[in-house]
C-alpha atoms as a PDB file:
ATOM      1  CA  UNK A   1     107.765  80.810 100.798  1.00  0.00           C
ATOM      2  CA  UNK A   2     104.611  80.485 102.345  1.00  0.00           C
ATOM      3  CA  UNK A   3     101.480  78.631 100.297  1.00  0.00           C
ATOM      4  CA  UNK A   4      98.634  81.060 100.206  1.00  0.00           C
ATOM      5  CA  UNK A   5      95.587  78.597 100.364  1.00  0.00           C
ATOM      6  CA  UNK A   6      92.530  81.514 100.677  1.00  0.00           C
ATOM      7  CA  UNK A   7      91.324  82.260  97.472  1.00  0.00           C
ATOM      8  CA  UNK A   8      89.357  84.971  98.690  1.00  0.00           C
ATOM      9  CA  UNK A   9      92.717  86.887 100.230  1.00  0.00           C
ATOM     10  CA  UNK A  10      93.413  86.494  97.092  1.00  0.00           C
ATOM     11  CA  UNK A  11      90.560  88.010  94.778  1.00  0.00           C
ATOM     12  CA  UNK A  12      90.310  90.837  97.585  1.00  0.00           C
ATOM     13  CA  UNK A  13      93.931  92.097  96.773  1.00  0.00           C
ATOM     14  CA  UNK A  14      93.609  91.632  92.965  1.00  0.00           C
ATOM     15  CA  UNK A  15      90.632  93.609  93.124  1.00  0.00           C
ATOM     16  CA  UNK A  16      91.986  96.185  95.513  1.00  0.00           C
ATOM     17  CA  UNK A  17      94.954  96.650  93.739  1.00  0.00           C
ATOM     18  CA  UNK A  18      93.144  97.307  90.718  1.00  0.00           C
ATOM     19  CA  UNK A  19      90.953  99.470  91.839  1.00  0.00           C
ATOM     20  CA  UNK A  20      93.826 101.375  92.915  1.00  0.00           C
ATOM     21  CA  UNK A  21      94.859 101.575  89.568  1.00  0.00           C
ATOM     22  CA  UNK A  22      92.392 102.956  88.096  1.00  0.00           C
ATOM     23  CA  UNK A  23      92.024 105.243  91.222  1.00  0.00           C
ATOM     24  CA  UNK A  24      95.668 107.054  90.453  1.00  0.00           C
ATOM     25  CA  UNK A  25      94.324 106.785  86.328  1.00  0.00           C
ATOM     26  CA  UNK A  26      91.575 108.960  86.896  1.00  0.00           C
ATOM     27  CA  UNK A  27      92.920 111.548  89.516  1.00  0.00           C
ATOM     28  CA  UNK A  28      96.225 111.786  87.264  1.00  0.00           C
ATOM     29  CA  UNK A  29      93.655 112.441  84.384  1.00  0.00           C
ATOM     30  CA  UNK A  30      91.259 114.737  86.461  1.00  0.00           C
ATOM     31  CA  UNK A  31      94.367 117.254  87.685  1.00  0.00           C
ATOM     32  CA  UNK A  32      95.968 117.551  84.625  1.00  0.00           C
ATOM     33  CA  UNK A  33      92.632 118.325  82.757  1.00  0.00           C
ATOM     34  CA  UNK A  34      92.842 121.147  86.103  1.00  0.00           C
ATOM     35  CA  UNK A  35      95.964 122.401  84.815  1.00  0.00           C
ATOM     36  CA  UNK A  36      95.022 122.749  81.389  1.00  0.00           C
ATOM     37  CA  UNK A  37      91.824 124.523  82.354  1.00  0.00           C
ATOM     38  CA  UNK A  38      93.596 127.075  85.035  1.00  0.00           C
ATOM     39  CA  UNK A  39      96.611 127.807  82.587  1.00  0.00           C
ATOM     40  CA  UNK A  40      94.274 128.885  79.349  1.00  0.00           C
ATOM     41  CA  UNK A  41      92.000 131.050  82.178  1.00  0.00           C
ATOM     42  CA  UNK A  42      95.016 132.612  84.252  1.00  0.00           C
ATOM     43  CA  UNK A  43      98.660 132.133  82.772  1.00  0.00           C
ATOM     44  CA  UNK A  44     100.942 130.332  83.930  1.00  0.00           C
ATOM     45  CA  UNK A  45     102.782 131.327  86.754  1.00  0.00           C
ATOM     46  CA  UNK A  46      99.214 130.408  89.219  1.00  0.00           C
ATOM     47  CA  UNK A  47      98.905 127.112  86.968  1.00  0.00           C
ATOM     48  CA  UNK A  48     102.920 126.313  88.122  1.00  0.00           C
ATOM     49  CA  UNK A  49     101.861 127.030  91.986  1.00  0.00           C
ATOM     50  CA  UNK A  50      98.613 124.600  91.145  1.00  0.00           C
ATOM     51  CA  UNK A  51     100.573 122.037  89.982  1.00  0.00           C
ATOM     52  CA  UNK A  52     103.093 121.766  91.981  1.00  0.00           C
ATOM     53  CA  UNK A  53     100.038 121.753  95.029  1.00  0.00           C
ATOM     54  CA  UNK A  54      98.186 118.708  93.398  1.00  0.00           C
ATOM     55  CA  UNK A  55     101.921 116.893  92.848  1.00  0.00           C
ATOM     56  CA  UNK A  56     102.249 117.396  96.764  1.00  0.00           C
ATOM     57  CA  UNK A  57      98.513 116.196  97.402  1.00  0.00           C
ATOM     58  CA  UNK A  58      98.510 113.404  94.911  1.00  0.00           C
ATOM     59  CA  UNK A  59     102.187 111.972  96.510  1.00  0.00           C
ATOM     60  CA  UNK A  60      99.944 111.880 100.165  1.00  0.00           C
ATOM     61  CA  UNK A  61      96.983 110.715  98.583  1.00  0.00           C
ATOM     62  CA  UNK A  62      99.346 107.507  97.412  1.00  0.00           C
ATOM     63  CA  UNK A  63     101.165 107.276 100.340  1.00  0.00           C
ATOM     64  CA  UNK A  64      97.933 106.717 102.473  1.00  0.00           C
ATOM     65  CA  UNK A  65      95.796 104.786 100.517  1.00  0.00           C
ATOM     66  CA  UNK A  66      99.135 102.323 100.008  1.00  0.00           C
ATOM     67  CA  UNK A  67      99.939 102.291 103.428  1.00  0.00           C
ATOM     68  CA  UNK A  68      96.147 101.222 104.258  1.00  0.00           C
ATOM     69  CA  UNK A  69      96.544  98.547 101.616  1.00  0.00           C
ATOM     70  CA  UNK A  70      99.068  97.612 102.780  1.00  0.00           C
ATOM     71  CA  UNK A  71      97.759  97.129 106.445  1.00  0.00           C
ATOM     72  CA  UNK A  72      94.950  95.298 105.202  1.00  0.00           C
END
């Protein structure tokens, strides 16, 4: 294994990585608070489609911002 001496690599990927975190927290929050809104105004057939759109968007929106961090 390889001794990591920069403390600063260091703090910049703790920090990143929670930041990420709370990132996914808050847009996992944010779309189902969506859901519940659209399925009380519409039904739920359109809340289904929603979902399953935001599911798709949220997997891409992962899959960049870890491939970026991971890049870094």
């Amino acid at each position: 294994m390889q001794k990591c001496s920069n403390a600063k690599e260091i703090t910049k990927i703790v920090i990143y990585s929670t930041a990420f975190i709370v990132l996914i927290d808050l847009i996992i929050l944010l779309t189902l608070s969506l859901i519940t809104i659209l399925r009380n105004a519409l039904g739920d057939g359109l809340s289904l489609s929603i979902l399953i759109f935001m599911g798709l968007f949220i997997i891409y929106g992962l899959y960049m911002i870890s491939r970026r961090l991971l890049n870094m």
